[in-house]
C-alpha atoms as a PDB file:
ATOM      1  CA  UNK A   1     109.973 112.506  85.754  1.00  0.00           C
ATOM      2  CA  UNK A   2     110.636 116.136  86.454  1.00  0.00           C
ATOM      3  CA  UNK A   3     111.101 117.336  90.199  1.00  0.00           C
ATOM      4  CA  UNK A   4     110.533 120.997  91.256  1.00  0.00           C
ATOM      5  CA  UNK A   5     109.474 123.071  94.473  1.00  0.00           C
ATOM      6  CA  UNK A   6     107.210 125.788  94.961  1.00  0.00           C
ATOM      7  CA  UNK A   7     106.442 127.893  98.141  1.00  0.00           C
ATOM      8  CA  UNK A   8     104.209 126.928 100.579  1.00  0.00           C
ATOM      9  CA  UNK A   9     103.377 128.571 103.829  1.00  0.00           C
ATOM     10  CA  UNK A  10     107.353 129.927 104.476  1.00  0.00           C
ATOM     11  CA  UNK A  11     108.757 126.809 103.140  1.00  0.00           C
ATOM     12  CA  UNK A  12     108.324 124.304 100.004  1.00  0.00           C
ATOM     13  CA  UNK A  13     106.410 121.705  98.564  1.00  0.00           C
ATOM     14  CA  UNK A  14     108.051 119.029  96.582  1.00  0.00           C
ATOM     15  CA  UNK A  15     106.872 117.946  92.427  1.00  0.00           C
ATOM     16  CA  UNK A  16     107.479 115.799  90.459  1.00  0.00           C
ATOM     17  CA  UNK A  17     105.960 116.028  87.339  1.00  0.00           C
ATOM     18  CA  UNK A  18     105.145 112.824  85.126  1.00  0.00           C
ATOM     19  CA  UNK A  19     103.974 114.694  82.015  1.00  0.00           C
ATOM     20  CA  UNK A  20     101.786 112.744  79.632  1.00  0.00           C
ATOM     21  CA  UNK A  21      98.996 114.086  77.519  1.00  0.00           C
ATOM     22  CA  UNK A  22      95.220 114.518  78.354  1.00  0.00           C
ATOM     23  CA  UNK A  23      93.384 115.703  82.028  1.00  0.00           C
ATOM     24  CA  UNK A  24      95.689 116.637  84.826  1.00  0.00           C
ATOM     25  CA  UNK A  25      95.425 114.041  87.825  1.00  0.00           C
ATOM     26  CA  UNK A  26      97.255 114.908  91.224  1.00  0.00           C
ATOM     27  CA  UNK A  27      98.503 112.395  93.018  1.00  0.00           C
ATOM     28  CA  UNK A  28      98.047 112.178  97.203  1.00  0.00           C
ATOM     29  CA  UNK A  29     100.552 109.872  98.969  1.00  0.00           C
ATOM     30  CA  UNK A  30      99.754 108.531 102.299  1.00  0.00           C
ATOM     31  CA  UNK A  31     101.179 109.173 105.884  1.00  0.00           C
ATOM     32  CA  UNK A  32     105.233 108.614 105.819  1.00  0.00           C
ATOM     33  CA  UNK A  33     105.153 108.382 101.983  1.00  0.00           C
ATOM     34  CA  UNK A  34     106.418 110.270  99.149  1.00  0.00           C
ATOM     35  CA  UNK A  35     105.671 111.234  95.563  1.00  0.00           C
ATOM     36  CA  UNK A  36     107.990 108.253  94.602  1.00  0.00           C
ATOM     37  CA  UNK A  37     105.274 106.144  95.719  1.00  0.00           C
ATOM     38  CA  UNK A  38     103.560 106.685  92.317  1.00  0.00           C
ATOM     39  CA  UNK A  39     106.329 105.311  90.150  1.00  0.00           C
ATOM     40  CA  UNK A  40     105.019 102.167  88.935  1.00  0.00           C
ATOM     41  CA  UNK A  41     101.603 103.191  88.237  1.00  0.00           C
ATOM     42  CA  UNK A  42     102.829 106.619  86.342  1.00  0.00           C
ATOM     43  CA  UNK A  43     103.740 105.185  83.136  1.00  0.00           C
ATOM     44  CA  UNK A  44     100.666 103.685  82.987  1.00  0.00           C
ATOM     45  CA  UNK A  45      98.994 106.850  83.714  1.00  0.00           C
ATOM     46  CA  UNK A  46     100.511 109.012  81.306  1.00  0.00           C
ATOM     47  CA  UNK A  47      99.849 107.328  78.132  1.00  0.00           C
ATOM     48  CA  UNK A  48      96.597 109.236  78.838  1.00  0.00           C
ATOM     49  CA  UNK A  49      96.450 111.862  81.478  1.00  0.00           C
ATOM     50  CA  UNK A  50      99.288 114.552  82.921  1.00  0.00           C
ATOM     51  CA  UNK A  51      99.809 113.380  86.234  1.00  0.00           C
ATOM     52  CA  UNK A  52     101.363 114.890  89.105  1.00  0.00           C
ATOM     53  CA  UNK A  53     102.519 113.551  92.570  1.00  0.00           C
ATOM     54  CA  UNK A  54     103.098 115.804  95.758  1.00  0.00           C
ATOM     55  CA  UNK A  55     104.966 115.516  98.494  1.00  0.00           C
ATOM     56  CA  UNK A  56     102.749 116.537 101.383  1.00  0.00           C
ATOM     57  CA  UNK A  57     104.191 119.123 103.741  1.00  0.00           C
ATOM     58  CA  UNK A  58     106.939 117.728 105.555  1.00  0.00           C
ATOM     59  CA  UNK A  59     107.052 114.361 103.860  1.00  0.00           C
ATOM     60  CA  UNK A  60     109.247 113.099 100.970  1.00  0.00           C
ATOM     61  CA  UNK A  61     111.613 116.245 100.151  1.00  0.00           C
ATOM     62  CA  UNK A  62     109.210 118.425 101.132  1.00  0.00           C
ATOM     63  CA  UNK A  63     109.989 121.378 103.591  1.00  0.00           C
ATOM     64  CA  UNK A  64     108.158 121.630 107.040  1.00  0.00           C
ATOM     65  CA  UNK A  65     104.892 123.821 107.789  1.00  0.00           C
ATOM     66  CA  UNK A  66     104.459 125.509 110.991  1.00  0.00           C
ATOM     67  CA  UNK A  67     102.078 122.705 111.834  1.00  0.00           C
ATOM     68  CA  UNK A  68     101.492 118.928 110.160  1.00  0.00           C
ATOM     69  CA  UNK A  69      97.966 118.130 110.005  1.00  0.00           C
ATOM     70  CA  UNK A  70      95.156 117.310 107.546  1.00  0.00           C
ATOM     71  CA  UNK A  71      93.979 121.401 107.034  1.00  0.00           C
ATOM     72  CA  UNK A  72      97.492 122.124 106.318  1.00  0.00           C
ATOM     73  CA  UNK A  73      97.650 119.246 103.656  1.00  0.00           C
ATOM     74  CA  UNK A  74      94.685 119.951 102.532  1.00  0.00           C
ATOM     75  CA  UNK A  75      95.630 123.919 101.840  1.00  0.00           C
ATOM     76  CA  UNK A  76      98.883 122.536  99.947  1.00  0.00           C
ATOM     77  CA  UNK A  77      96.998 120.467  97.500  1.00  0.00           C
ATOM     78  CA  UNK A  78      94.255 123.486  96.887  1.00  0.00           C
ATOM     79  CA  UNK A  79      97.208 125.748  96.296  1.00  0.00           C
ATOM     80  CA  UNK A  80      99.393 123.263  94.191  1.00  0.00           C
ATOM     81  CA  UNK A  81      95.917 123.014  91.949  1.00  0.00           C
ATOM     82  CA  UNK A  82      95.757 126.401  91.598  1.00  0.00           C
ATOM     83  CA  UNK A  83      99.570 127.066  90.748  1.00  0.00           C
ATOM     84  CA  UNK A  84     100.244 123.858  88.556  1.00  0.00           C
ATOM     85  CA  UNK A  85      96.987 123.219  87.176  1.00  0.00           C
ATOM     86  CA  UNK A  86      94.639 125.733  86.675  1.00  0.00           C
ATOM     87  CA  UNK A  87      91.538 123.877  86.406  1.00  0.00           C
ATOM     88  CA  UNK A  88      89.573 120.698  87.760  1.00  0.00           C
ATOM     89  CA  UNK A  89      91.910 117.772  88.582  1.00  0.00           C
ATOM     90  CA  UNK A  90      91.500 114.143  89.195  1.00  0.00           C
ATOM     91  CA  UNK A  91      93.155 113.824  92.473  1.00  0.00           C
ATOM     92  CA  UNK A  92      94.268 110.380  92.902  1.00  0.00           C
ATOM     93  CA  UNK A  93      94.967 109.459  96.527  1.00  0.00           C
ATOM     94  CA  UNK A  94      96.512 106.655  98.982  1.00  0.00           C
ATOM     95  CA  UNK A  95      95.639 105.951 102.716  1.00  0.00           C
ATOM     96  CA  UNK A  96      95.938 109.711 104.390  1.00  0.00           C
ATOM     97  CA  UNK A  97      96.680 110.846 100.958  1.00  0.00           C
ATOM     98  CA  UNK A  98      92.435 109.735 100.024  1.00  0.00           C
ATOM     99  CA  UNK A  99      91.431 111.641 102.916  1.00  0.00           C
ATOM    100  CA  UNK A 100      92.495 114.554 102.028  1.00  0.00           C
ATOM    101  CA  UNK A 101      91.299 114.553  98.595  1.00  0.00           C
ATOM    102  CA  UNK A 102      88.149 113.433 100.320  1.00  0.00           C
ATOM    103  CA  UNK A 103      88.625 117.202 102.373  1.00  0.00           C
ATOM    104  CA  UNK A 104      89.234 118.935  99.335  1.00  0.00           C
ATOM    105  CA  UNK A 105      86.338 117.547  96.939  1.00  0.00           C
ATOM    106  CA  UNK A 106      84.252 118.362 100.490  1.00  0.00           C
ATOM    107  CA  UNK A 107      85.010 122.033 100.643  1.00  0.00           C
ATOM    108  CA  UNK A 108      86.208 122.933  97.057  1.00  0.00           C
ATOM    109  CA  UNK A 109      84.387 120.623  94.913  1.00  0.00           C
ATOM    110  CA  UNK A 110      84.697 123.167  91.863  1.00  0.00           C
ATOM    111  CA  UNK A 111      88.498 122.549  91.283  1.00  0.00           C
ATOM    112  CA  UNK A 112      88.110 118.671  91.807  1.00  0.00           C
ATOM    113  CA  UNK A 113      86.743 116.852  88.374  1.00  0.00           C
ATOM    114  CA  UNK A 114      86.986 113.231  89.991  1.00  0.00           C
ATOM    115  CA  UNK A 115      88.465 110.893  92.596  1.00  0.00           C
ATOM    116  CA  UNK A 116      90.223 107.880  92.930  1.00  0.00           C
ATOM    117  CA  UNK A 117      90.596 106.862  96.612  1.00  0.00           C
ATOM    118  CA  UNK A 118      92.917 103.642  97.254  1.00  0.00           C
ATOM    119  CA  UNK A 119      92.468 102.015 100.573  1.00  0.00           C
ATOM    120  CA  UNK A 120      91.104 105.339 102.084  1.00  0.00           C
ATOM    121  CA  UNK A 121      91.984 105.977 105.642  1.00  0.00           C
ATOM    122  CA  UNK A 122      88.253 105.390 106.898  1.00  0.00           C
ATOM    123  CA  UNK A 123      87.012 105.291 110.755  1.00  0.00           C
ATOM    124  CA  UNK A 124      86.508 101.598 111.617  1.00  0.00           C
ATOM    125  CA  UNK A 125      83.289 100.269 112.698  1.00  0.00           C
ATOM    126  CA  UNK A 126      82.512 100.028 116.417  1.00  0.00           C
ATOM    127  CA  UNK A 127      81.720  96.570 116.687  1.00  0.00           C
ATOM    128  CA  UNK A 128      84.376  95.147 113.998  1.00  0.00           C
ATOM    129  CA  UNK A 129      87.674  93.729 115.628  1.00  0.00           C
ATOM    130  CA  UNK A 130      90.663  94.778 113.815  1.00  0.00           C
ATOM    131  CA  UNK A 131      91.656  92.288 111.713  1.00  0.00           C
ATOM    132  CA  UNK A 132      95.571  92.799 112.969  1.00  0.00           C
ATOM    133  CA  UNK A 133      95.189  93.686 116.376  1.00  0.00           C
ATOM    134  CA  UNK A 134      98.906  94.181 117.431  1.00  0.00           C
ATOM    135  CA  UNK A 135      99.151  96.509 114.314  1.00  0.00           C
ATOM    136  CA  UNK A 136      96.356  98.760 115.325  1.00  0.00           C
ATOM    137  CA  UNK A 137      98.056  99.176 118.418  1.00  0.00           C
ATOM    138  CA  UNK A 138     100.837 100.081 116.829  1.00  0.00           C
ATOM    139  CA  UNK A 139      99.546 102.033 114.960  1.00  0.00           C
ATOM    140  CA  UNK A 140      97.552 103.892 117.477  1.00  0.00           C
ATOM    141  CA  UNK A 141     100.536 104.215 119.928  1.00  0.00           C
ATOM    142  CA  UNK A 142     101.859 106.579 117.000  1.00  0.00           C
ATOM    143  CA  UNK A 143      98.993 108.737 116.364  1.00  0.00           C
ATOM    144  CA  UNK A 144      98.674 109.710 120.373  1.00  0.00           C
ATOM    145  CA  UNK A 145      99.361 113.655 121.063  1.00  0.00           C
ATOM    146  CA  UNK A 146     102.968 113.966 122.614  1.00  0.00           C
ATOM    147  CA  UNK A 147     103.622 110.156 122.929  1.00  0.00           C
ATOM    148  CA  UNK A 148     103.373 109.376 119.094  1.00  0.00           C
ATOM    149  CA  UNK A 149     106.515 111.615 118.474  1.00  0.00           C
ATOM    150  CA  UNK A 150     108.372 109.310 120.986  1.00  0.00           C
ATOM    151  CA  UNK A 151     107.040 106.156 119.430  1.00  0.00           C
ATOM    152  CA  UNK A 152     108.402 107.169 116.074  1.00  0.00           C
ATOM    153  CA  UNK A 153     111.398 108.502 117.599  1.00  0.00           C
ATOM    154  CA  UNK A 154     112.486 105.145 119.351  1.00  0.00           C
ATOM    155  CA  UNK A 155     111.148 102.931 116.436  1.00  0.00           C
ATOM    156  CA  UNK A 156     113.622 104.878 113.934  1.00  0.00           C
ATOM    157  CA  UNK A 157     116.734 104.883 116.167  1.00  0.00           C
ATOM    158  CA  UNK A 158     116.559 101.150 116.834  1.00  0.00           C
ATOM    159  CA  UNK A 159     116.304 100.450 112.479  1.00  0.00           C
ATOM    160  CA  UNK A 160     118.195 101.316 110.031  1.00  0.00           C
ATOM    161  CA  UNK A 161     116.949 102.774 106.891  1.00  0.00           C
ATOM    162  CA  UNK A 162     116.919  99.208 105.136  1.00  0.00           C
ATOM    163  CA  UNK A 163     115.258  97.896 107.907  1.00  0.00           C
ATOM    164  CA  UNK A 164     112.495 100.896 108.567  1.00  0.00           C
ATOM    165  CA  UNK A 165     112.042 100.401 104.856  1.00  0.00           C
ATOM    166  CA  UNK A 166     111.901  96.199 104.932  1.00  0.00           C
ATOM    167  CA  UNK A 167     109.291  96.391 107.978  1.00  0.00           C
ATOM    168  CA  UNK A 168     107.286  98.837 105.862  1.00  0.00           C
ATOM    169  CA  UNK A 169     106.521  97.115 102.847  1.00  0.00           C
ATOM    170  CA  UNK A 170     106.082  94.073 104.700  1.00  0.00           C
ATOM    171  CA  UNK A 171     102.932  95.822 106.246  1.00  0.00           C
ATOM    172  CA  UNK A 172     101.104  97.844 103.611  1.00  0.00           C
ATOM    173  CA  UNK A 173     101.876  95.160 101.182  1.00  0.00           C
ATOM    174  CA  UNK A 174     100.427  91.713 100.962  1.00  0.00           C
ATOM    175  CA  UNK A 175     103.394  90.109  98.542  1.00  0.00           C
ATOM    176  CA  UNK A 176     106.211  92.553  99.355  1.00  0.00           C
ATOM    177  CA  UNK A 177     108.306  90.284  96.566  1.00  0.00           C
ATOM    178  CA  UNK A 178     106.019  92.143  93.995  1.00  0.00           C
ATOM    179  CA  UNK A 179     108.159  95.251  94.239  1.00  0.00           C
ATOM    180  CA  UNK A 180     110.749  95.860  92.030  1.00  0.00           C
ATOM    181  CA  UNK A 181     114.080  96.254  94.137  1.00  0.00           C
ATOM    182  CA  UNK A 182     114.878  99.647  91.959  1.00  0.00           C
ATOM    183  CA  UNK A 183     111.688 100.552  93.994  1.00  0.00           C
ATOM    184  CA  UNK A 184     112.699  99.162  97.295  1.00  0.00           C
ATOM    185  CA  UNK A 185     116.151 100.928  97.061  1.00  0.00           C
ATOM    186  CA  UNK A 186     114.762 104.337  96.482  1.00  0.00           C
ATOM    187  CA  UNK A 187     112.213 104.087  99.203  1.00  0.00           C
ATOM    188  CA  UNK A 188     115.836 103.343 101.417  1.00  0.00           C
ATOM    189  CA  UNK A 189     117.889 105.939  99.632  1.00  0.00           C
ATOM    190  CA  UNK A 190     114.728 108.445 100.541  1.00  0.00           C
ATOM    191  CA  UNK A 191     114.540 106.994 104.392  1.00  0.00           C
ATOM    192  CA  UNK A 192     118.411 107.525 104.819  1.00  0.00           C
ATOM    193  CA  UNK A 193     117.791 111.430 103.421  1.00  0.00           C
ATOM    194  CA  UNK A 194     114.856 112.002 105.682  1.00  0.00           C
ATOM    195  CA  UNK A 195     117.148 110.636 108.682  1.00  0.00           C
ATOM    196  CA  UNK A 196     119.144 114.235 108.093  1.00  0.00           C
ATOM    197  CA  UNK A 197     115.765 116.125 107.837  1.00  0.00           C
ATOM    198  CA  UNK A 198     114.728 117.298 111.533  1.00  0.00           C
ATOM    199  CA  UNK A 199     111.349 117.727 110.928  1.00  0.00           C
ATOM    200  CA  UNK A 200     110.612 114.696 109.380  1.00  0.00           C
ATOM    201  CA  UNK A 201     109.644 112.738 113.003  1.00  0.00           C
ATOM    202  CA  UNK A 202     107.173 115.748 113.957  1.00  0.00           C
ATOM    203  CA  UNK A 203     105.526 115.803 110.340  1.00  0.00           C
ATOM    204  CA  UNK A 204     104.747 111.942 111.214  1.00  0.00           C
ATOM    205  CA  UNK A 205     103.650 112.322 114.433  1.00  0.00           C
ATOM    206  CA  UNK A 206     101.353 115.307 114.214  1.00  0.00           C
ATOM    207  CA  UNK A 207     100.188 114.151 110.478  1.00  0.00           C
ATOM    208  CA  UNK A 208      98.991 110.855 112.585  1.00  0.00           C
ATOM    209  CA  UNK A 209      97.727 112.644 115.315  1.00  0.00           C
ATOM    210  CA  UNK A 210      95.523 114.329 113.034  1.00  0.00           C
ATOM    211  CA  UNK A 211      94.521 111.781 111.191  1.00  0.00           C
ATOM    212  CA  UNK A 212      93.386 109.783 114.501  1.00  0.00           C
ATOM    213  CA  UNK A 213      91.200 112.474 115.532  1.00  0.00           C
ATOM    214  CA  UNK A 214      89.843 113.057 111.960  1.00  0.00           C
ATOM    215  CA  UNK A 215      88.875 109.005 112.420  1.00  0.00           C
ATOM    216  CA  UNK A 216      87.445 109.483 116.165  1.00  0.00           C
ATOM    217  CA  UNK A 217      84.997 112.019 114.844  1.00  0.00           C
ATOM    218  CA  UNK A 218      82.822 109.703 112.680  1.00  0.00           C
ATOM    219  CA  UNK A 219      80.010 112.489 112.812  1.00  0.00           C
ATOM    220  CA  UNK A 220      82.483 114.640 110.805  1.00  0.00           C
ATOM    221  CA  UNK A 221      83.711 112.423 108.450  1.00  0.00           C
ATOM    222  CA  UNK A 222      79.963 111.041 107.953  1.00  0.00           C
ATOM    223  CA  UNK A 223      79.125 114.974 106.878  1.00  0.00           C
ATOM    224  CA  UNK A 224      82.294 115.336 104.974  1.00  0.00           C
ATOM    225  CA  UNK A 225      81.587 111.732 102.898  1.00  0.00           C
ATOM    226  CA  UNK A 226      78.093 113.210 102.610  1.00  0.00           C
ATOM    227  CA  UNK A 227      79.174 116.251 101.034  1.00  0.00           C
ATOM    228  CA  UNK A 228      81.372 114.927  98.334  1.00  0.00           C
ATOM    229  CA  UNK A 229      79.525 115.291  95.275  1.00  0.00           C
ATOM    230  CA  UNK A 230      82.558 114.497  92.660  1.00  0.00           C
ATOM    231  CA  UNK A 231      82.137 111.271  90.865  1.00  0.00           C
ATOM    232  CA  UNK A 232      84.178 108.886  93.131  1.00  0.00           C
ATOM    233  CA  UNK A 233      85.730 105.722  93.274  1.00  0.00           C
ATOM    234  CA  UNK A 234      87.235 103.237  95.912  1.00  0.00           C
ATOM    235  CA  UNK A 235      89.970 100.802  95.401  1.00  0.00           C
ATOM    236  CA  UNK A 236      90.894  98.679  98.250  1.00  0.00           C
ATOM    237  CA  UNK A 237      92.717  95.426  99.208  1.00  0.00           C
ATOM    238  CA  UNK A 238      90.919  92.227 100.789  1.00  0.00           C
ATOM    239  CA  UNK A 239      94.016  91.991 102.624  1.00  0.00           C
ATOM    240  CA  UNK A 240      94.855  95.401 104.083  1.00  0.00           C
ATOM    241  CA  UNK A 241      96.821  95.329 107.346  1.00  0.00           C
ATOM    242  CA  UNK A 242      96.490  99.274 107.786  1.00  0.00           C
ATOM    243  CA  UNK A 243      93.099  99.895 107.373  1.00  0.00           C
ATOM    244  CA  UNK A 244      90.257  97.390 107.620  1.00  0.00           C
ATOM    245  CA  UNK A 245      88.850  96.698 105.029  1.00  0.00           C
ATOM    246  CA  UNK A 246      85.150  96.463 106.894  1.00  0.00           C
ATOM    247  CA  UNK A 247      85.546  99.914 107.265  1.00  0.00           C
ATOM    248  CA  UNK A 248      86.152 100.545 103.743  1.00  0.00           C
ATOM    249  CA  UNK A 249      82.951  98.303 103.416  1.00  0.00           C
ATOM    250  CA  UNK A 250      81.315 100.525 105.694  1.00  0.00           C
ATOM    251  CA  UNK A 251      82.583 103.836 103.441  1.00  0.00           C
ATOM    252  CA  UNK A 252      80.694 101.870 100.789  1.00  0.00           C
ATOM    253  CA  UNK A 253      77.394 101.349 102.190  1.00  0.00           C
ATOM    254  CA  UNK A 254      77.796 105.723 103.072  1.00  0.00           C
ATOM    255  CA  UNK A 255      78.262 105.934  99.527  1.00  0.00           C
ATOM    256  CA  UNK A 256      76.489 103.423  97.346  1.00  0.00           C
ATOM    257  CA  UNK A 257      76.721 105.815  94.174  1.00  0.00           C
ATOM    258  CA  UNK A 258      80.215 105.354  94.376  1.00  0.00           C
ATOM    259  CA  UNK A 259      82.238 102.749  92.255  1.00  0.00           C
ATOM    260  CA  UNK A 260      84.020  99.939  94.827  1.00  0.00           C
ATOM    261  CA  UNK A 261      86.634  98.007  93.447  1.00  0.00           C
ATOM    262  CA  UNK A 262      87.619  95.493  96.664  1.00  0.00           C
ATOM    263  CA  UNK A 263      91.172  93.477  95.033  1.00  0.00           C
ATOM    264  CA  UNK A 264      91.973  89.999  96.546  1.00  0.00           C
ATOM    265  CA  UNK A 265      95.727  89.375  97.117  1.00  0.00           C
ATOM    266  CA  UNK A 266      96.188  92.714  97.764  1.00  0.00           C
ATOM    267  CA  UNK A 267      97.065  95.128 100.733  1.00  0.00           C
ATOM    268  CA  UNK A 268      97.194  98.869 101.364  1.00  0.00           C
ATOM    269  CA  UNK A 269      99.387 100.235  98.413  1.00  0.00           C
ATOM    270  CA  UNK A 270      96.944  99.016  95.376  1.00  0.00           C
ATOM    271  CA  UNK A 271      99.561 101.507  93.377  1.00  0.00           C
ATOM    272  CA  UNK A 272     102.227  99.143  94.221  1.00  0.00           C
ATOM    273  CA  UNK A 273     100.791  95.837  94.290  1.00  0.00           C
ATOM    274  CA  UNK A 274      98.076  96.252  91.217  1.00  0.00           C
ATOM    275  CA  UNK A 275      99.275  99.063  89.293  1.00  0.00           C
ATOM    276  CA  UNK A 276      97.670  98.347  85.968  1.00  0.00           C
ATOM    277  CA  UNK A 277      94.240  97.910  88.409  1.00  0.00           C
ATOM    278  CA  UNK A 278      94.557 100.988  89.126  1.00  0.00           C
ATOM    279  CA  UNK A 279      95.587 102.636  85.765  1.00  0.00           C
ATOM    280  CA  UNK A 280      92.487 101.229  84.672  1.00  0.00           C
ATOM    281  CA  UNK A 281      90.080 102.897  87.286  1.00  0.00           C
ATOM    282  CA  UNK A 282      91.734 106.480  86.726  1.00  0.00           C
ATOM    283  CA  UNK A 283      91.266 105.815  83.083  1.00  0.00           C
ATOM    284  CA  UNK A 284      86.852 105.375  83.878  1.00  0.00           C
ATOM    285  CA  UNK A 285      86.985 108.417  85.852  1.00  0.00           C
ATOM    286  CA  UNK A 286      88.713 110.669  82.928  1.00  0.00           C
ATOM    287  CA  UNK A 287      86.300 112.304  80.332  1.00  0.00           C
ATOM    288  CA  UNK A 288      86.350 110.754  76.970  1.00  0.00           C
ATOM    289  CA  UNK A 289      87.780 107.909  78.182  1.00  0.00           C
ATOM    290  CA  UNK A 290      85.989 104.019  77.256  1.00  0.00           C
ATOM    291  CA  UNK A 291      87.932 101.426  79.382  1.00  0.00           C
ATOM    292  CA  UNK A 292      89.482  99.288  78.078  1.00  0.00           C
END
């Protein structure tokens, strides 16, 4: 793995390069992640395609952007296409990470070839009940304009990084014992850098914020699922904590042209849990390629 930076809206946006040989793929982390969270599956990526992972703006090592929301992470994947790649990419995308590829195959479907949306952060239906209630709160409580920076604020300074880090994995995944600890210590080693970074809490915050109101306007995302014309598919865990997984049912009904893989055993970080799952699905999506 390679890392590098380029310039993005008076700051930088954070690479790092996988190599491999074939069609480029970019890969989308999800809200508080990094482009370390593509790791396990990259090896099993590359054997085929040249992939790619970003650090959003203000995530990972990333520099800040005047503000943290889905446009502006939306304009720093466009512009890494157009500076790294130079053609269509597969953009391969987690959680937050999925909805913005979902934005950019929506308004700039010529530089997109295909998607591959894991667990994608999806509105969820009115009459469902979350399936963890106190988590969804939680959740919530962090996406709210001016309180969610608090929440985040007072959640970090009671945790240390081990501990942020432990509490993490033990929500987005279902068997947190299926990550390597090399992983689990460079997720910490990351959380302890981002500790010095002081834009890191306001690139949560207003990243969730605008998430959340992405989510509230289901007219908007209806259009913008509607739109979408790049061959698509959806990978998602039966057991996802984060986001339901009836409203990734409900994304499929939108949508029935798209491929749905639904994984038991697994929660919200396929990449992690089911990496050779998920090798496999980028693999359909790439021209040329039979699965195998």
């Amino acid at each position: 793995m390679r890392r590098s930076s380029i310039p993005f809206e008076g700051s930088v946006i954070t690479l790092e390069s996988h190599g491999g040989e074939g069609a480029p793929v970019l890969a989308i982390h999800g809200l508080g992640g990094s482009a370390g969270n593509w790791s396990l599956v990259a090896p099993r990526i590359t054997p085929f395609a040249n992939l790619t992972a970003i650090d959003l703006p203000g995530h990972g090592r990333s520099g800040p952007a005047p503000r943290h929301d889905l446009a502006t992470h939306a304009r720093a994947v466009i512009d890494v296409i157009d500076r790294v790649a130079g053609r269509p990419v597969m953009l391969l995308g987690n959680s937050m990470g999925a909805l913005v590829a979902e934005l950019v195959a929506s308004s700039n479907p010529a530089i997109v070839s295909s998607l591959v949306l894991l667990a994608p952060a999806t509105p969820r239906p009115r009459l469902i009940v979350p399936s963890a209630p106190a988590i969804a709160m939680r959740l919530a409580a962090q996406s709210l304009p001016g309180l969610g920076r608090l929440v985040t604020h007072q959640y970090l300074r009671r945790r240390t990084p081990r501990r942020q880090i432990e509490e993490t994995m033990r929500l987005v995944m279902h068997d947190p014992a299926r990550l390597p600890p090399a992983e689990l210590e460079r997720s910490v080693e990351l959380a302890r850098l981002r500790r010095e970074m002081p834009w890191a809490e306001r690139a949560f915050a207003e990243s969730s914020a605008s998430v959340r109101r992405m989510l509230l306007r289901t007219g908007r995302f209806r259009r913008t699922i509607a739109s979408i014309t790049t061959p698509t598919t959806v990978v998602f865990g039966s057991e996802d904590r984060v986001v339901d997984p009836a409203a990734v049912r409900w994304l499929a009904e939108l949508r029935p042209d798209w491929r749905v893989v639904e994984l038991a055993d697994t929660g919200h970080t396929p990449m992690w849990e089911r990496p050779d799952v998920v090798a496999h699905e980028v693999a359909r999506r790439l021209p040329g390629r039979a699965p195998s």
